[in-house]
C-alpha atoms as a PDB file:
ATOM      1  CA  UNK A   1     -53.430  14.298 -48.202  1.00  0.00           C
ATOM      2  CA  UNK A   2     -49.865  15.158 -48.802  1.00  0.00           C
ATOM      3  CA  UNK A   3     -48.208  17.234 -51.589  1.00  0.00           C
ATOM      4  CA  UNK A   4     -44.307  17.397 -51.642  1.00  0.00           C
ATOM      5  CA  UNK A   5     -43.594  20.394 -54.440  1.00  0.00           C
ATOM      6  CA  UNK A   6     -40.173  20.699 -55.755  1.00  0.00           C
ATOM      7  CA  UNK A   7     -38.128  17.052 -55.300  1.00  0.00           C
ATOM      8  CA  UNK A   8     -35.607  17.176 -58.096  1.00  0.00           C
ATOM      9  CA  UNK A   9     -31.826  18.563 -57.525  1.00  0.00           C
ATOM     10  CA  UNK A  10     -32.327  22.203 -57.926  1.00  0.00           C
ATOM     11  CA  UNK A  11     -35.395  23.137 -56.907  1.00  0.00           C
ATOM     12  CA  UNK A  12     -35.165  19.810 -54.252  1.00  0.00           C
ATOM     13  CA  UNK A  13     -32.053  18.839 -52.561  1.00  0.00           C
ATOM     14  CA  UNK A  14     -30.222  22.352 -52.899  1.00  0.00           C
ATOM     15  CA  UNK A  15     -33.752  23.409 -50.288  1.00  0.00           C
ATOM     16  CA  UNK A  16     -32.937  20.018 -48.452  1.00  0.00           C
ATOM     17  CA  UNK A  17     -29.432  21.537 -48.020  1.00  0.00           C
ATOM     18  CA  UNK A  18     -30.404  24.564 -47.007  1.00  0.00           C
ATOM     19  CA  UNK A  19     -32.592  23.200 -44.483  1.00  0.00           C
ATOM     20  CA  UNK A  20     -30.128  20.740 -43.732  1.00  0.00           C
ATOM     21  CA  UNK A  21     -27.332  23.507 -42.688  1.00  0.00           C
ATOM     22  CA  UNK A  22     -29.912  25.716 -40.416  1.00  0.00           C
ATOM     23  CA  UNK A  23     -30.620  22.955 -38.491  1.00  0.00           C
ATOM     24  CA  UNK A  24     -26.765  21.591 -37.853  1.00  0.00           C
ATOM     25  CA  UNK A  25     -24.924  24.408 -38.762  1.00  0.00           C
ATOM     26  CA  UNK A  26     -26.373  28.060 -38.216  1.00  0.00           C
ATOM     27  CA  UNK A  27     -28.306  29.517 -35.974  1.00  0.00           C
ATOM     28  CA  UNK A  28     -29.349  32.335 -38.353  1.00  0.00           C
ATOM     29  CA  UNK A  29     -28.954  31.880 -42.467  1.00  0.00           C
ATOM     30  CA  UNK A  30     -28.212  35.257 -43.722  1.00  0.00           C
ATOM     31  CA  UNK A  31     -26.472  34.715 -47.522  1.00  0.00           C
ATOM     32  CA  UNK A  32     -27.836  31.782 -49.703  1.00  0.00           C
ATOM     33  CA  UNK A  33     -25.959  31.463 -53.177  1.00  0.00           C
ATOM     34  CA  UNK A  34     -27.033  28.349 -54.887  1.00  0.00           C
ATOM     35  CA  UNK A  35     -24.725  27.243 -57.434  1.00  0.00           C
ATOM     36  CA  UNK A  36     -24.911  24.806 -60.411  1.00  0.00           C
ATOM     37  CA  UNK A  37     -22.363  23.660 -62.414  1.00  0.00           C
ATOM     38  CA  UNK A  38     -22.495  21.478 -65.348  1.00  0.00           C
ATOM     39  CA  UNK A  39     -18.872  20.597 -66.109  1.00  0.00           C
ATOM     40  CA  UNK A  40     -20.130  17.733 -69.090  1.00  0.00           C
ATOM     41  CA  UNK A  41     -19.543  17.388 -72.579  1.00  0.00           C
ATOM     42  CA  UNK A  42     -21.750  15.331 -74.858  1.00  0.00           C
ATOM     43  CA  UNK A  43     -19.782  15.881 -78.044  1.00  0.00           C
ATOM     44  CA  UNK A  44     -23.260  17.529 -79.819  1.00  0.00           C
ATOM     45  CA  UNK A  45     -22.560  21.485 -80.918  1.00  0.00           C
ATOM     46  CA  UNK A  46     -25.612  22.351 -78.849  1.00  0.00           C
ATOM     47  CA  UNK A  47     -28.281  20.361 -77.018  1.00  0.00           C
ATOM     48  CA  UNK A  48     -30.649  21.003 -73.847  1.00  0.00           C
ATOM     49  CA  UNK A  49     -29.840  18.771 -70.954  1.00  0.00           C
ATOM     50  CA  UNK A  50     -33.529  18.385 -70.379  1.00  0.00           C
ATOM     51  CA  UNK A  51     -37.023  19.552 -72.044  1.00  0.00           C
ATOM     52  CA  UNK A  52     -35.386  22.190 -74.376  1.00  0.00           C
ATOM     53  CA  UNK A  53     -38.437  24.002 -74.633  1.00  0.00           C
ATOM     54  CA  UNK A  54     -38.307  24.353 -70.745  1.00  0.00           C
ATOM     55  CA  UNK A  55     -34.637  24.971 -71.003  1.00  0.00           C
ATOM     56  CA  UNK A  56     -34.419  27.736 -72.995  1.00  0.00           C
ATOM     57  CA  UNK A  57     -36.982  29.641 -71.395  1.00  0.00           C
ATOM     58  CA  UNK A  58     -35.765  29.426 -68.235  1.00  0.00           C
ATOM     59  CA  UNK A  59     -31.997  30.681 -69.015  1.00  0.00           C
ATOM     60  CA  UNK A  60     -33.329  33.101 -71.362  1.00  0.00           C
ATOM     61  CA  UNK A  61     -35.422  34.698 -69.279  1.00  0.00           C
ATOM     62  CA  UNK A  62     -34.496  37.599 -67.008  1.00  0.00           C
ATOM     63  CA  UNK A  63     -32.733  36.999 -63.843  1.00  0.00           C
ATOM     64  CA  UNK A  64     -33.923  37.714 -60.316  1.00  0.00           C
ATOM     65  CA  UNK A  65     -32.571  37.490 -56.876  1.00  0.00           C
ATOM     66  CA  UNK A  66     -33.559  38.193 -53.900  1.00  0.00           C
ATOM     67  CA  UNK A  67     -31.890  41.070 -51.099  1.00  0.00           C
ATOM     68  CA  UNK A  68     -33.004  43.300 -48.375  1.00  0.00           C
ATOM     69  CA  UNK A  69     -36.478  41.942 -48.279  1.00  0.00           C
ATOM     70  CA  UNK A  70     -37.446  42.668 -52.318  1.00  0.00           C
ATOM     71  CA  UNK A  71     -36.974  41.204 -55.301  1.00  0.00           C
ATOM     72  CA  UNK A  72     -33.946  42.850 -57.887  1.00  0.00           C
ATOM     73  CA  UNK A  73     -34.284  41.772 -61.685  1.00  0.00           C
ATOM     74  CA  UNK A  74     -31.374  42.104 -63.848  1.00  0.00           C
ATOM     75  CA  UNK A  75     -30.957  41.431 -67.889  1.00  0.00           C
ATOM     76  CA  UNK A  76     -30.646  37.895 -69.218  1.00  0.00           C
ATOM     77  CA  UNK A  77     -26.751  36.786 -68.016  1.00  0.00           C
ATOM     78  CA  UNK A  78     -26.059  40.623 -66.880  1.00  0.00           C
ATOM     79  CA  UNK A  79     -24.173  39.523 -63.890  1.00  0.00           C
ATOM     80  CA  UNK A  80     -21.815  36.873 -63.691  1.00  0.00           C
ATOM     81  CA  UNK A  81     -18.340  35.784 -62.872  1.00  0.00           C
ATOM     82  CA  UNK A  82     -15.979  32.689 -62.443  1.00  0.00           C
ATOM     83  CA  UNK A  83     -16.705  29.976 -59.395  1.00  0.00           C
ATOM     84  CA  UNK A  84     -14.279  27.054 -58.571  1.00  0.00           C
ATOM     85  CA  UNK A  85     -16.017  24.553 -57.767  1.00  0.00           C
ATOM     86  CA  UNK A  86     -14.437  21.113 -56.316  1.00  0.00           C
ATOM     87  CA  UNK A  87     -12.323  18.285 -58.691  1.00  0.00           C
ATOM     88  CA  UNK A  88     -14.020  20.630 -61.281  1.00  0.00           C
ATOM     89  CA  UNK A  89     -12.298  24.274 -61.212  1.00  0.00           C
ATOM     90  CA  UNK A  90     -13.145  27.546 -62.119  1.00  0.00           C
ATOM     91  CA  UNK A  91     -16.273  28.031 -64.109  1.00  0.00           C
ATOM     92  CA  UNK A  92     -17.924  31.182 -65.404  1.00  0.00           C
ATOM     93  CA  UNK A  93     -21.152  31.200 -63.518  1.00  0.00           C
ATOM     94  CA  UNK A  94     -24.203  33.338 -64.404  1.00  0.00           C
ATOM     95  CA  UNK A  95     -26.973  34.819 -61.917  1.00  0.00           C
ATOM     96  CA  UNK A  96     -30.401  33.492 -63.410  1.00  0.00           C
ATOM     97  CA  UNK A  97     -33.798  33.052 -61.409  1.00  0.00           C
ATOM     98  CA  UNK A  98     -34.904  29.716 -60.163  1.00  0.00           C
ATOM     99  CA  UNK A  99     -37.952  28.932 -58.253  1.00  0.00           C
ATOM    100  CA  UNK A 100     -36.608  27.675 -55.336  1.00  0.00           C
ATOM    101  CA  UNK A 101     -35.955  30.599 -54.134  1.00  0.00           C
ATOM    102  CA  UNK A 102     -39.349  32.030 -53.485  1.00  0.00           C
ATOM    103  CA  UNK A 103     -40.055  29.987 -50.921  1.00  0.00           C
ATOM    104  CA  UNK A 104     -36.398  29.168 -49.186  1.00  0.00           C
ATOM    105  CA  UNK A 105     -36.705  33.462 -48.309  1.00  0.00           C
ATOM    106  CA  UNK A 106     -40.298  32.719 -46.717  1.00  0.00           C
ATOM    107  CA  UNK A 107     -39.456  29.710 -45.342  1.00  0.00           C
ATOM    108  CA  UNK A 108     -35.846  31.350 -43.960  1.00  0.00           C
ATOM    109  CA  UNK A 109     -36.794  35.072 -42.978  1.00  0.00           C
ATOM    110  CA  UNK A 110     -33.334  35.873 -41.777  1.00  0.00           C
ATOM    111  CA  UNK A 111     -31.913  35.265 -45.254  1.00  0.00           C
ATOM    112  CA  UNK A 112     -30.746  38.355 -46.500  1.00  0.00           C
ATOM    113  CA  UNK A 113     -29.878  37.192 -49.875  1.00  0.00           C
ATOM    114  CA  UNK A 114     -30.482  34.598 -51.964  1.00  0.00           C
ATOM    115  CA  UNK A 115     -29.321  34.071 -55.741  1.00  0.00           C
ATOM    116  CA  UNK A 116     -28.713  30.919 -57.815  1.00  0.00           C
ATOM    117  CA  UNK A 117     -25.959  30.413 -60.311  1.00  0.00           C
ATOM    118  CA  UNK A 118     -25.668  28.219 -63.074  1.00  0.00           C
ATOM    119  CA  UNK A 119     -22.408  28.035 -65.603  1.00  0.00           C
ATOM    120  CA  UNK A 120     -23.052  28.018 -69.389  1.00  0.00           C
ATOM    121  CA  UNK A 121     -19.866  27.374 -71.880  1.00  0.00           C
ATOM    122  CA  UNK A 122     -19.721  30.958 -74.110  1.00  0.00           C
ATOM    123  CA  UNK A 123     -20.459  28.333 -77.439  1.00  0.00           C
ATOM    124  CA  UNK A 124     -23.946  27.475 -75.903  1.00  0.00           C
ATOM    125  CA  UNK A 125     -24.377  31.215 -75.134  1.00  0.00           C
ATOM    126  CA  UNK A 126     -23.718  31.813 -78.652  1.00  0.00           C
ATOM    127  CA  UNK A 127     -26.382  29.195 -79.671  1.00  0.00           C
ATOM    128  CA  UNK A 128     -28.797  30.684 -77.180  1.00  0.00           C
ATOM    129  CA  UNK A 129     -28.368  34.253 -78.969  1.00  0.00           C
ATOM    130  CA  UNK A 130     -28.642  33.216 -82.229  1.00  0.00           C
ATOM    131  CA  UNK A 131     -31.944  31.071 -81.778  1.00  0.00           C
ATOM    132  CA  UNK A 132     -33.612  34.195 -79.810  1.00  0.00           C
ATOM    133  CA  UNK A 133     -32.206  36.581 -82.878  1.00  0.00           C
ATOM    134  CA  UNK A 134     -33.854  34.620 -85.229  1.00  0.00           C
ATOM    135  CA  UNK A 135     -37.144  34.531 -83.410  1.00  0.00           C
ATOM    136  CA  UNK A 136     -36.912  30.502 -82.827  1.00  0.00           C
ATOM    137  CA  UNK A 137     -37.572  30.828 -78.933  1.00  0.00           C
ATOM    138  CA  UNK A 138     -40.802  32.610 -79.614  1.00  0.00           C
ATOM    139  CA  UNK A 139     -43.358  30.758 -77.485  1.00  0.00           C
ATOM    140  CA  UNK A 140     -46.202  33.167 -79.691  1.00  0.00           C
ATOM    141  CA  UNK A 141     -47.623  31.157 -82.575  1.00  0.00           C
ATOM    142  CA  UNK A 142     -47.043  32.152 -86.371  1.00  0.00           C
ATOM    143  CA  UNK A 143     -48.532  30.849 -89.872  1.00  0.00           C
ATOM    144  CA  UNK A 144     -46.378  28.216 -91.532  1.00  0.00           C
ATOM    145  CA  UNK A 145     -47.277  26.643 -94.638  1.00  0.00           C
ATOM    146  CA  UNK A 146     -51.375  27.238 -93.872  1.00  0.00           C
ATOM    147  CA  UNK A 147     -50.730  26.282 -90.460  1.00  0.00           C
ATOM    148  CA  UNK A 148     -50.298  27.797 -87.152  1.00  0.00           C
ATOM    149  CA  UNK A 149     -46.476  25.952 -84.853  1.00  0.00           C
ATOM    150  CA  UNK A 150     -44.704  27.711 -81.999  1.00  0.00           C
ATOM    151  CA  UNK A 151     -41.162  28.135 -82.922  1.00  0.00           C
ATOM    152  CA  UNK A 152     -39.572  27.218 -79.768  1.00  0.00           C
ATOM    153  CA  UNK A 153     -41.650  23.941 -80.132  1.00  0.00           C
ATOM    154  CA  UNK A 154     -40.915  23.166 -83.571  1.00  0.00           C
ATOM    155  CA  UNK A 155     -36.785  23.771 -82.292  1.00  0.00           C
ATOM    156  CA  UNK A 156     -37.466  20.836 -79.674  1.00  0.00           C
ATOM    157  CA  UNK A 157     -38.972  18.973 -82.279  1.00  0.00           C
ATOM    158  CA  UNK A 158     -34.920  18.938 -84.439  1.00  0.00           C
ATOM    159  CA  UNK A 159     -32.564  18.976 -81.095  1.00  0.00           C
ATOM    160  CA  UNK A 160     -31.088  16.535 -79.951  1.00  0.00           C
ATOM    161  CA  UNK A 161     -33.335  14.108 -77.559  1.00  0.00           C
ATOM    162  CA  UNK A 162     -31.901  15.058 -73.739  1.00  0.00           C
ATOM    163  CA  UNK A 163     -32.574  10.981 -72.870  1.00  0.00           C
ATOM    164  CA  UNK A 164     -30.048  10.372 -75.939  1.00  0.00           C
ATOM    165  CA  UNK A 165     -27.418  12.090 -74.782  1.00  0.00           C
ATOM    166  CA  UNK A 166     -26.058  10.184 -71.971  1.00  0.00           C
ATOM    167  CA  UNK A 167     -24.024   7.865 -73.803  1.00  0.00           C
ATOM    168  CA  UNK A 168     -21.293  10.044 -74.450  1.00  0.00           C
ATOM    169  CA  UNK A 169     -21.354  12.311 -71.838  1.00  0.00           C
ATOM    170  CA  UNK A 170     -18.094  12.952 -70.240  1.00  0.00           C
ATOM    171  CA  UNK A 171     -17.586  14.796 -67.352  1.00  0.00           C
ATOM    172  CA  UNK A 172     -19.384  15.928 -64.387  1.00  0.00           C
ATOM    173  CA  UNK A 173     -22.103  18.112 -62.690  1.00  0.00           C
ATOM    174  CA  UNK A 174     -21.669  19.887 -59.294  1.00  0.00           C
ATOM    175  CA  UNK A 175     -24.351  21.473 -57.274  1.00  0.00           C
ATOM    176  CA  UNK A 176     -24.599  22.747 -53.722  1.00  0.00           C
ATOM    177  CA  UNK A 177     -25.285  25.554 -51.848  1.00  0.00           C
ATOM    178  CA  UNK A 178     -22.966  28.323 -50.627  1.00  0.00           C
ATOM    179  CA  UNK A 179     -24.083  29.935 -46.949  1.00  0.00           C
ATOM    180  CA  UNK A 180     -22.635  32.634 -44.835  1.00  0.00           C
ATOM    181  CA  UNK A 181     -24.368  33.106 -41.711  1.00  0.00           C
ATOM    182  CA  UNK A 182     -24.272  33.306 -37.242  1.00  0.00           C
ATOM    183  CA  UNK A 183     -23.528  30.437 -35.605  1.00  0.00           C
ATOM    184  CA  UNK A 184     -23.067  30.990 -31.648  1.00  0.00           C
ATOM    185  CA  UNK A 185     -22.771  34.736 -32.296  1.00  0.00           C
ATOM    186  CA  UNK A 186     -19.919  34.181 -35.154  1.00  0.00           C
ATOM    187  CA  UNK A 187     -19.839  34.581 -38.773  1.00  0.00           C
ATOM    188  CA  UNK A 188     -19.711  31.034 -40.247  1.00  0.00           C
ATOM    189  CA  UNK A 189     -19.300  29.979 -44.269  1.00  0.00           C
ATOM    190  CA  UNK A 190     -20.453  26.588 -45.532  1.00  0.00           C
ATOM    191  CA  UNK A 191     -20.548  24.960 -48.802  1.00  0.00           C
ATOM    192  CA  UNK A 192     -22.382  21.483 -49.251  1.00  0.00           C
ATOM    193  CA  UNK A 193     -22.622  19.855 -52.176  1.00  0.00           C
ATOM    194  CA  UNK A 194     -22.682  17.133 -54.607  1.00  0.00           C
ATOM    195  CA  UNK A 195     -20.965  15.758 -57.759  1.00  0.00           C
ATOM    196  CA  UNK A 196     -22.003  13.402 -60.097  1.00  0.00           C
ATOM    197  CA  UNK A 197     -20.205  12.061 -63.100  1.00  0.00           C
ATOM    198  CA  UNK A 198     -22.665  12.105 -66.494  1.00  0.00           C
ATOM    199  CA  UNK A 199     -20.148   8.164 -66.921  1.00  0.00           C
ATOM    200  CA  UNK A 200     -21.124   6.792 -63.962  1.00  0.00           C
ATOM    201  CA  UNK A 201     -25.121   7.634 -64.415  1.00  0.00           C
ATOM    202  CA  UNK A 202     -24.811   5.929 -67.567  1.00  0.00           C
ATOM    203  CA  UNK A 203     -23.248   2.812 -66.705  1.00  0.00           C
ATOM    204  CA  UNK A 204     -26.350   2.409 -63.658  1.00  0.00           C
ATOM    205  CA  UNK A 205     -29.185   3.752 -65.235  1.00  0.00           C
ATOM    206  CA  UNK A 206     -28.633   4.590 -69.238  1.00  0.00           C
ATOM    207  CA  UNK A 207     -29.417   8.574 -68.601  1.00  0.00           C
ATOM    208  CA  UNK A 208     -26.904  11.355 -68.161  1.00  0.00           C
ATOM    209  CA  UNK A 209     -26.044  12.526 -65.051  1.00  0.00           C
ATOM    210  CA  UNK A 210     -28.594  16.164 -65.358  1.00  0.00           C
ATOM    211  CA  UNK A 211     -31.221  13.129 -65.583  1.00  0.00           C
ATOM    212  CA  UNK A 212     -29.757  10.818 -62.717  1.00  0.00           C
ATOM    213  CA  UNK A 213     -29.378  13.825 -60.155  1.00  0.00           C
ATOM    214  CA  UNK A 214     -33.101  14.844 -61.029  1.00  0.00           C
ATOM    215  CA  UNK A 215     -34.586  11.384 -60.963  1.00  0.00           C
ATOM    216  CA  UNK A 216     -33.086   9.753 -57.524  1.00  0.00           C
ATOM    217  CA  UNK A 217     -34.124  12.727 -55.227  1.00  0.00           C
ATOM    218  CA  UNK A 218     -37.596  12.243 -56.445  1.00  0.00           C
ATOM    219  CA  UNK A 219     -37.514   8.828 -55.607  1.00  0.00           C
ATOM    220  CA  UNK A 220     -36.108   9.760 -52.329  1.00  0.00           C
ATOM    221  CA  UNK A 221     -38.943  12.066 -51.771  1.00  0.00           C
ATOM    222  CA  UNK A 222     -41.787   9.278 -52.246  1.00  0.00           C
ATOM    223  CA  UNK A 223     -39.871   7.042 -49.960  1.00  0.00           C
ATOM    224  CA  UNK A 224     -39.748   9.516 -47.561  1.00  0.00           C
ATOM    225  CA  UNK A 225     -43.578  10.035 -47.729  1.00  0.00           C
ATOM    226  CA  UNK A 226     -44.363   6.400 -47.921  1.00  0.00           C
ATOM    227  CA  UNK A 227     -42.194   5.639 -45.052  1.00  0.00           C
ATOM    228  CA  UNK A 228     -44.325   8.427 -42.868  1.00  0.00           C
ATOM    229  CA  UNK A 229     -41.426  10.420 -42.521  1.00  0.00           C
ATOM    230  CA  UNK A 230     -42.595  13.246 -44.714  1.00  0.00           C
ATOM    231  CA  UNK A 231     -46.204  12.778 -44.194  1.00  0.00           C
ATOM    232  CA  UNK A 232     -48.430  15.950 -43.282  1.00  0.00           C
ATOM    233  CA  UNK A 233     -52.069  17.339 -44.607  1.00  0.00           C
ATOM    234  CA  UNK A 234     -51.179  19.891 -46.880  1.00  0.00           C
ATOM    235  CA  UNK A 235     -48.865  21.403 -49.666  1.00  0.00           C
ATOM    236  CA  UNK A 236     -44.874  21.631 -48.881  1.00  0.00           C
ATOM    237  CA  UNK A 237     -41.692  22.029 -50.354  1.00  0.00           C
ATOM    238  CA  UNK A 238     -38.814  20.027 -48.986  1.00  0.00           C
ATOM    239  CA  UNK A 239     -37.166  22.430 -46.500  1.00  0.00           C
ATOM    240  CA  UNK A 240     -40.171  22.131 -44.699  1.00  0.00           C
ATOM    241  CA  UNK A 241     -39.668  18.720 -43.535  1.00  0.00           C
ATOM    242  CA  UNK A 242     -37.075  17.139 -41.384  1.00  0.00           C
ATOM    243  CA  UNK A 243     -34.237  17.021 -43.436  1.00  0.00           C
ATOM    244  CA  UNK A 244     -31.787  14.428 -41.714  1.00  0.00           C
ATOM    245  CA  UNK A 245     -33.882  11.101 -43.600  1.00  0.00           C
ATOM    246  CA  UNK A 246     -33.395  12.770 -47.042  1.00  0.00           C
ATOM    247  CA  UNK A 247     -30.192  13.132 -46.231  1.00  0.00           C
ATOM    248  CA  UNK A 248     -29.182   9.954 -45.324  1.00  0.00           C
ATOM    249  CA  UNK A 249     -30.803   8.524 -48.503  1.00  0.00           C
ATOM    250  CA  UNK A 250     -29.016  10.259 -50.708  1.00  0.00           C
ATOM    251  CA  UNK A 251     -25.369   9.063 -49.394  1.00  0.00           C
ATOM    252  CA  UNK A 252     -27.075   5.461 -49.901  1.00  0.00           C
ATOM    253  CA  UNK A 253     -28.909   6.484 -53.338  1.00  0.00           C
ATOM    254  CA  UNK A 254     -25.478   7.226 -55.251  1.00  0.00           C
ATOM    255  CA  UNK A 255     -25.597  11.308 -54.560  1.00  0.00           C
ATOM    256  CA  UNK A 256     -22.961  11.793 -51.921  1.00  0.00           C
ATOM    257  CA  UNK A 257     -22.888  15.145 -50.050  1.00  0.00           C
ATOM    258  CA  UNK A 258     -19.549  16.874 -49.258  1.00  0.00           C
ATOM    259  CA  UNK A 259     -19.393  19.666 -46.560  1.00  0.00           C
ATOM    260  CA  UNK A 260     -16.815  22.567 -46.744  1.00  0.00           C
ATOM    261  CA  UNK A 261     -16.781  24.944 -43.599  1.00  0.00           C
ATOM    262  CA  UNK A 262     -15.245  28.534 -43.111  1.00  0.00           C
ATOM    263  CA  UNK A 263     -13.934  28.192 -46.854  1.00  0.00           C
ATOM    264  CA  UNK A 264     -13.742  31.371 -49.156  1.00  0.00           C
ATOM    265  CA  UNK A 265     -17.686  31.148 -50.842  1.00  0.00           C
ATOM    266  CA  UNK A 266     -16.075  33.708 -53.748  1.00  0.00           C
ATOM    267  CA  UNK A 267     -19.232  35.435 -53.004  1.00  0.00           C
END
């Protein structure tokens, strides 16, 4: 039996990259900086891209990186700064934890560092605040009218739907992964990465792009296992596995990758 853990975008194809590059491109991985841009607009004054009870938690909750073999936690959107990233421009980018990252530092000893990045407009920030000030992102249940709801659940229950929002999104996501490393005894810097436009997904599919970019790499990943190409007894994530397949799929799958070597990473 096989188990493939992890086959969206981010955690899924930003580990795919990663293995991707230390196979072609480095012979030693040293700074990993995964970075995630959502450049859309769906007109709404706030909505969750995806399961906003998932959401929230996860960019509410404090970040973590990892450097010099441990892991550093800092306060909820305590570090952050602008990244450019490509037919997009600069976007204020903010150092949150994501679980790829736990096992891309085991899987990649000589990695150094490793952080992930994701942009958030300062309105949605604002939104974010205000829900946790008011106690709506409480995941604790309290007594309502003789009965017992969990805030942050009753919140999902008046956002917007994330599957509704797609038709009119404008704009596009970018998301790749930014690596410094030795290559033939040389400092090398590569950026790979992919951007999809939230217009296009909707005119194939009906979703927004956030949902396209999560749903064809996971349809990659079963082809790959029921071709016999990721097949294996045990539990993996996807840098474990020959990358070069995955990668091929996903030029022909309508997520084409874009390299960028010895750039400035602007990190």
């Amino acid at each position: 039996m096989t188990a493939i853990l992890g086959c969206g975008f981010d955690p899924g194809v930003t580990s795919v990259f990663t293995a991707y590059a230390a196979k072609h491109h480095f012979d030693e991985i040293q700074y990993l900086d995964i970075v995630d841009c959502n450049a859309g607009d769906h007109g709404k004054p706030f909505a969750t891209n995806f399961n906003p009870e998932i959401n929230i938690r996860e960019v509410t909750q404090r970040g973590k990186y990892w450097e010099n073999g441990q892991w550093v936690e800092t306060e909820p959107h305590e570090i952050h700064k602008p990244l450019t990233y490509p037919e997009i421009g600069p976007k204020e980018s903010y150092l949150i934890y994501h679980e790829e990252l736990e096992s891309l530092v085991k899987n990649f000893p000589t990695i150094k560092r490793a952080r992930f990045w994701m942009t958030f407009g300062e309105e949605y920030l604002t939104h974010l605040r205000v829900i946790q000030n008011i106690g709506m992102a409480r995941i604790d249940e309290v007594e309502f009218n003789g009965q017992k709801i969990v805030p942050i659940q009753f919140l999902k229950a008046v956002l917007p739907n994330p599957g509704d929002l797609g038709e009119n999104y404008k704009g596009w996501t970018s998301i790749g992964c930014r690596i410094r490393g030795i290559k033939d005894g040389k400092e090398k810097t590569y950026y790979i990465y992919n951007n999809c436009s939230h217009e296009a997904a909707y005119q194939e599919t009906g979703t927004q792009g956030v949902s396209y970019t999560t749903g064809v790499p996971a349809m990659i990943g079963a082809m790959m296992f029921l071709q016999g190409k990721w097949k294996k007894p045990g539990v993996f994530n996807v840098e474990e596995f020959d990358p070069d397949p995955f990668m091929e799929q996903l030029n022909k799958q309508g997520l084409p990758w874009h390299e960028l070597v010895n750039v400035d990473l602007e990190l």
